[in-house]
Protein backbone atom coordinates (compact mmCIF):
# COMPACT_ATOMS: atom_id res chain seq x y z
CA UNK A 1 -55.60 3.29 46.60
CA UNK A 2 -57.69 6.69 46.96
CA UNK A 3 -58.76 8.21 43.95
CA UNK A 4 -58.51 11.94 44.17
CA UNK A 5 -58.77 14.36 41.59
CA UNK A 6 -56.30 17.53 43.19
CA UNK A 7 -57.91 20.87 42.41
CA UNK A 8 -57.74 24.18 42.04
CA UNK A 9 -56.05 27.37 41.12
CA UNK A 10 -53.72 27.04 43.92
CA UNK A 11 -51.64 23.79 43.43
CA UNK A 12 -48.33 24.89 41.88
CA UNK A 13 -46.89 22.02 43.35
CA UNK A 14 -48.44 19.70 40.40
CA UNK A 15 -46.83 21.31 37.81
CA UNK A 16 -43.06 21.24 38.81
CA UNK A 17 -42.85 24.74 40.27
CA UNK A 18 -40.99 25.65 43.66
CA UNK A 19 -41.60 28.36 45.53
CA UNK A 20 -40.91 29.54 48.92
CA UNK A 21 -41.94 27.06 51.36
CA UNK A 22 -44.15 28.49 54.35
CA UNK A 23 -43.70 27.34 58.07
CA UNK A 24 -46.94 26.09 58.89
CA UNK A 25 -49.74 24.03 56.49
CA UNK A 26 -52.93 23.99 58.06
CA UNK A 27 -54.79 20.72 57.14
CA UNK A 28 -58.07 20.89 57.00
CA UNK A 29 -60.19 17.36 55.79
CA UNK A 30 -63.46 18.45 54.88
CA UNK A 31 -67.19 16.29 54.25
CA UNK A 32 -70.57 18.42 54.08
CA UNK A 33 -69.33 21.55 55.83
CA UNK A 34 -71.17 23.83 53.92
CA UNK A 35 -72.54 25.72 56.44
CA UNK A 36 -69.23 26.19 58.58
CA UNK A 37 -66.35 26.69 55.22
CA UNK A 38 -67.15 30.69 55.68
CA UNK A 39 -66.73 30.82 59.63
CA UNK A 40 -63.84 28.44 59.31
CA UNK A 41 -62.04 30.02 56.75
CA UNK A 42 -62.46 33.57 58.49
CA UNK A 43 -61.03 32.48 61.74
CA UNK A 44 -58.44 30.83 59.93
CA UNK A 45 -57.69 33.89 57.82
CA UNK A 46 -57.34 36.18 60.93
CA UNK A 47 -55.74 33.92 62.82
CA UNK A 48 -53.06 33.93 60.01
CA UNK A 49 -52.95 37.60 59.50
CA UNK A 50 -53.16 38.81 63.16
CA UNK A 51 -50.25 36.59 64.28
CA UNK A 52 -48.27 37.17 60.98
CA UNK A 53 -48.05 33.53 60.26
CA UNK A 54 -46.53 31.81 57.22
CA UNK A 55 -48.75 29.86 56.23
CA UNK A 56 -50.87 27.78 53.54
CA UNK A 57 -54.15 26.44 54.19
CA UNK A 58 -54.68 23.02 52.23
CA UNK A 59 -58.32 21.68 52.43
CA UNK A 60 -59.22 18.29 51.37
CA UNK A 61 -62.99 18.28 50.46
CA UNK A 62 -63.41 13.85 51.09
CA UNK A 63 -66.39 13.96 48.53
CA UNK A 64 -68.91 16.20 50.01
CA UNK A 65 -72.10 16.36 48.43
CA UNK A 66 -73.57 19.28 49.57
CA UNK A 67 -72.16 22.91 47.82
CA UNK A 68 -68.67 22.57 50.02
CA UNK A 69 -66.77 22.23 47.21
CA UNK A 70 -68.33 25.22 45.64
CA UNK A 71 -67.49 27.59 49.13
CA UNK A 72 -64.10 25.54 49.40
CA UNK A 73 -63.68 27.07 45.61
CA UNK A 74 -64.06 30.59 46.13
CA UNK A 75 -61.84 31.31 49.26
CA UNK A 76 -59.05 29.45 46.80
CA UNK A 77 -59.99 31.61 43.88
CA UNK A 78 -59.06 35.11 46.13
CA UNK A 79 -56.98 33.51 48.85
CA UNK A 80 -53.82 32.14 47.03
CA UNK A 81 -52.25 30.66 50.04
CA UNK A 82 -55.49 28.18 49.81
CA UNK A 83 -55.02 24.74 48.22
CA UNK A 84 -57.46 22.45 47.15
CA UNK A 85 -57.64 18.44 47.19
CA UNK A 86 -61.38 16.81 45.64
CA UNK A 87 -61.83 13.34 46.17
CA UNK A 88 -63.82 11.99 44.12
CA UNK A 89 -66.20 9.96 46.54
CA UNK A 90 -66.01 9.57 50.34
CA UNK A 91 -62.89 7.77 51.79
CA UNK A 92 -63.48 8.88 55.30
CA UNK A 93 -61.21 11.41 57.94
CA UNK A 94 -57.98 8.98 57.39
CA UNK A 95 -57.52 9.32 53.96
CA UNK A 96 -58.02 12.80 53.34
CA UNK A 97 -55.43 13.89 56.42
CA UNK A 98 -52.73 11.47 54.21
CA UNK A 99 -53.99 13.31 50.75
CA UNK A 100 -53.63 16.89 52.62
CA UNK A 101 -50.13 15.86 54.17
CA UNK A 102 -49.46 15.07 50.80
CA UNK A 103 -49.87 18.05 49.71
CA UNK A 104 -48.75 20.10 52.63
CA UNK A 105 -45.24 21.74 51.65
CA UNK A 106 -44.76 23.63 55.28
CA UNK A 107 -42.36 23.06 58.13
CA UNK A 108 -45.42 22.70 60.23
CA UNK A 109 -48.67 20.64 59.55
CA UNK A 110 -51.40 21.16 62.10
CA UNK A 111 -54.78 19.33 60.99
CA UNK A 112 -57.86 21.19 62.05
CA UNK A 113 -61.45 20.02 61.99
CA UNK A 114 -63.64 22.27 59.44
CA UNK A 115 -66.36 21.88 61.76
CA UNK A 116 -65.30 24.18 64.04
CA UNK A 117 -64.48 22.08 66.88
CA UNK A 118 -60.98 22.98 66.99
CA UNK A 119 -60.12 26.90 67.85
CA UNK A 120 -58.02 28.45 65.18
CA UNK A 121 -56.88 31.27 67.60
CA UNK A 122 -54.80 28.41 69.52
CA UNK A 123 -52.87 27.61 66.78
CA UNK A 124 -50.05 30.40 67.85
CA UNK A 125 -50.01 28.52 71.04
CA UNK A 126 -49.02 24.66 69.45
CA UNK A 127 -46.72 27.14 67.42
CA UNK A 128 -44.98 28.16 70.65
CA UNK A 129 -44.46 24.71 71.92
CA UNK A 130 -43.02 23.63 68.13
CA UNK A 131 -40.59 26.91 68.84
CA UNK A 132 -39.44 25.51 72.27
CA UNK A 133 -38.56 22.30 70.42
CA UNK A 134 -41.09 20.21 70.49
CA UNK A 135 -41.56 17.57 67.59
CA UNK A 136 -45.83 17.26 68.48
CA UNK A 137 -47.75 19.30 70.11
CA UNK A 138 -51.19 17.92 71.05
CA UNK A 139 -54.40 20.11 71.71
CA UNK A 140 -57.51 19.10 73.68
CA UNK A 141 -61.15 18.89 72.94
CA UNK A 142 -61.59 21.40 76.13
CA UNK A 143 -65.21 22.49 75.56
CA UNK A 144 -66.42 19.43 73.41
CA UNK A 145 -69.78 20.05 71.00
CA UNK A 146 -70.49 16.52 70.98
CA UNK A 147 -73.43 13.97 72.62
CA UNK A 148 -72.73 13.22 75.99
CA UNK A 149 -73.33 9.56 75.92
CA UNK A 150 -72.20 8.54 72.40
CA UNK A 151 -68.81 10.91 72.32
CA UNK A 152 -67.99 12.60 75.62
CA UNK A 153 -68.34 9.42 77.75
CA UNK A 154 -66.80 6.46 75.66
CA UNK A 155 -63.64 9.51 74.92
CA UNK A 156 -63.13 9.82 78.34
CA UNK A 157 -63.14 6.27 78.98
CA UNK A 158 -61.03 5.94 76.05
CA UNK A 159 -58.29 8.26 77.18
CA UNK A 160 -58.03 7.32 80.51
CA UNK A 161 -57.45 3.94 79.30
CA UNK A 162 -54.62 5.13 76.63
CA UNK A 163 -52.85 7.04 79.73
CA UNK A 164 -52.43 3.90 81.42
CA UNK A 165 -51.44 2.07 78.79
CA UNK A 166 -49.28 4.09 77.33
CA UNK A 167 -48.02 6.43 80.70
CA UNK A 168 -48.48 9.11 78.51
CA UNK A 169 -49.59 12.15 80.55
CA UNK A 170 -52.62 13.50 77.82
CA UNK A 171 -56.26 15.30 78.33
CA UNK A 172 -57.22 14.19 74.35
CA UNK A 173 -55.61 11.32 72.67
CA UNK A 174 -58.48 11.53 70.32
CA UNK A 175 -58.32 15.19 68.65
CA UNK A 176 -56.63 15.55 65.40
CA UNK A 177 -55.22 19.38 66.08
CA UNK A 178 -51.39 18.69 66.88
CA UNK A 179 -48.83 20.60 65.44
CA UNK A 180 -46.32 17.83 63.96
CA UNK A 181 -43.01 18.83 62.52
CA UNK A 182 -43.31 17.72 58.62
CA UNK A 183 -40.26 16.02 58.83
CA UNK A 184 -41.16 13.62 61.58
CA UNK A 185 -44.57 12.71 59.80
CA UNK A 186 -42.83 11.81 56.71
């Protein structure tokens, strides 16, 4: 059992209230991202706006200890399609994607990494596949900021190794930005 302490000004769905429910949730777990929460949330803001998207962002800070929490609390204080999860400690990347689907209310849910390592201005494009009908849409890791010997190498390996197994035609089993329809994650 996680213990999480849900926050913020932003979670009307705690207190019986239902509103309209937007297409697409974008989940964001986040651990000591103080120094990326601004760039992030930008991008993600633009993104939203330029492609007139329906959506809520809902960002799961996994017991940071730096001031991400405090950033994290200011885009929800002026951004009311922002919604806040706290955990009290650190329960690693797992947990807080299940808290923030938890919380997610939209059609869509498309995890992003607050680090930056996903694009936000791709998310129209796993949008387009969920329009043609697809139930998940899988991105890919194209221009990886990781350590060539203790990420890129072993994930290569890795997915090379899932593609046989599995027959499954993928560049990036590993990445957490897919665009799953709600309903076939719960």
């Amino acid at each position: 059992v996680v213990s999480a302490m849900v926050e913020g000004p932003n979670l009307g769905a705690t207190d019986g209230a239902v509103g309209p429910v937007p297409r697409v949730s974008l989940l964001i777990p986040c651990y000591n991202e103080e120094e990326s929460v601004d760039e992030l949330m930008t991008e993600v803001m633009q993104v939203i706006q330029r492609h007139n998207l329906d959506a809520e962002g809902v960002l799961v800070d996994d017991g940071s200890r730096d001031k991400t929490w405090d950033k994290l609390a200011v885009w929800a204080d002026k951004e009311p399609r922002v919604k806040l999860v706290r955990f009290r400690r650190n329960f690693g990347q797992t947990a807080a994607m299940v808290a923030g689907m938890d919380h997610s209310t939209g059609e869509v849910i498309i995890p992003l990494d607050a680090d930056l390592q996903n694009d936000p201005n791709s998310i129209p494009d796993l949008m387009a596949k969920v329009e043609e009908g697809y139930d998940v849409v899988s991105g890919w890791r194209k221009n990886r900021i990781d350590n060539a010997v203790t990420r890129k190498i072993p994930s290569r390996i890795a997915n090379w190794l899932m593609k046989k197994a599995s027959g499954v035609e993928l560049h990036d089993f590993g990445t957490t930005f897919k665009a799953y329809r709600a309903e076939v994650l719960k």
